[in-house]
Protein backbone atom coordinates (compact mmCIF):
# COMPACT_ATOMS: atom_id res chain seq x y z
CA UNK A 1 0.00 0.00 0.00
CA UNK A 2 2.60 2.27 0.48
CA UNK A 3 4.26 2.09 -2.81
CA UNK A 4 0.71 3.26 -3.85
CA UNK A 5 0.82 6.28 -1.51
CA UNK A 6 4.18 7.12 -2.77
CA UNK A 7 3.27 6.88 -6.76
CA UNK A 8 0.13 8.75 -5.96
CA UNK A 9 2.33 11.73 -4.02
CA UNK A 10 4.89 11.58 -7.08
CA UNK A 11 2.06 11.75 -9.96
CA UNK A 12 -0.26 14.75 -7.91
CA UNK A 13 2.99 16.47 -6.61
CA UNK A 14 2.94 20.28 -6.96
CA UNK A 15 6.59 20.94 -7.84
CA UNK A 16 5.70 19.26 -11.48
């Protein structure tokens, strides 16, 4: 689950 968490902080970051 936390590989989830992580992908879905990386993908809606706001420094992108």
């Amino acid at each position: 689950l936390w590989i989830g968490v992580a992908l879905a902080l990386l993908f809606a970051n706001p420094f992108v």
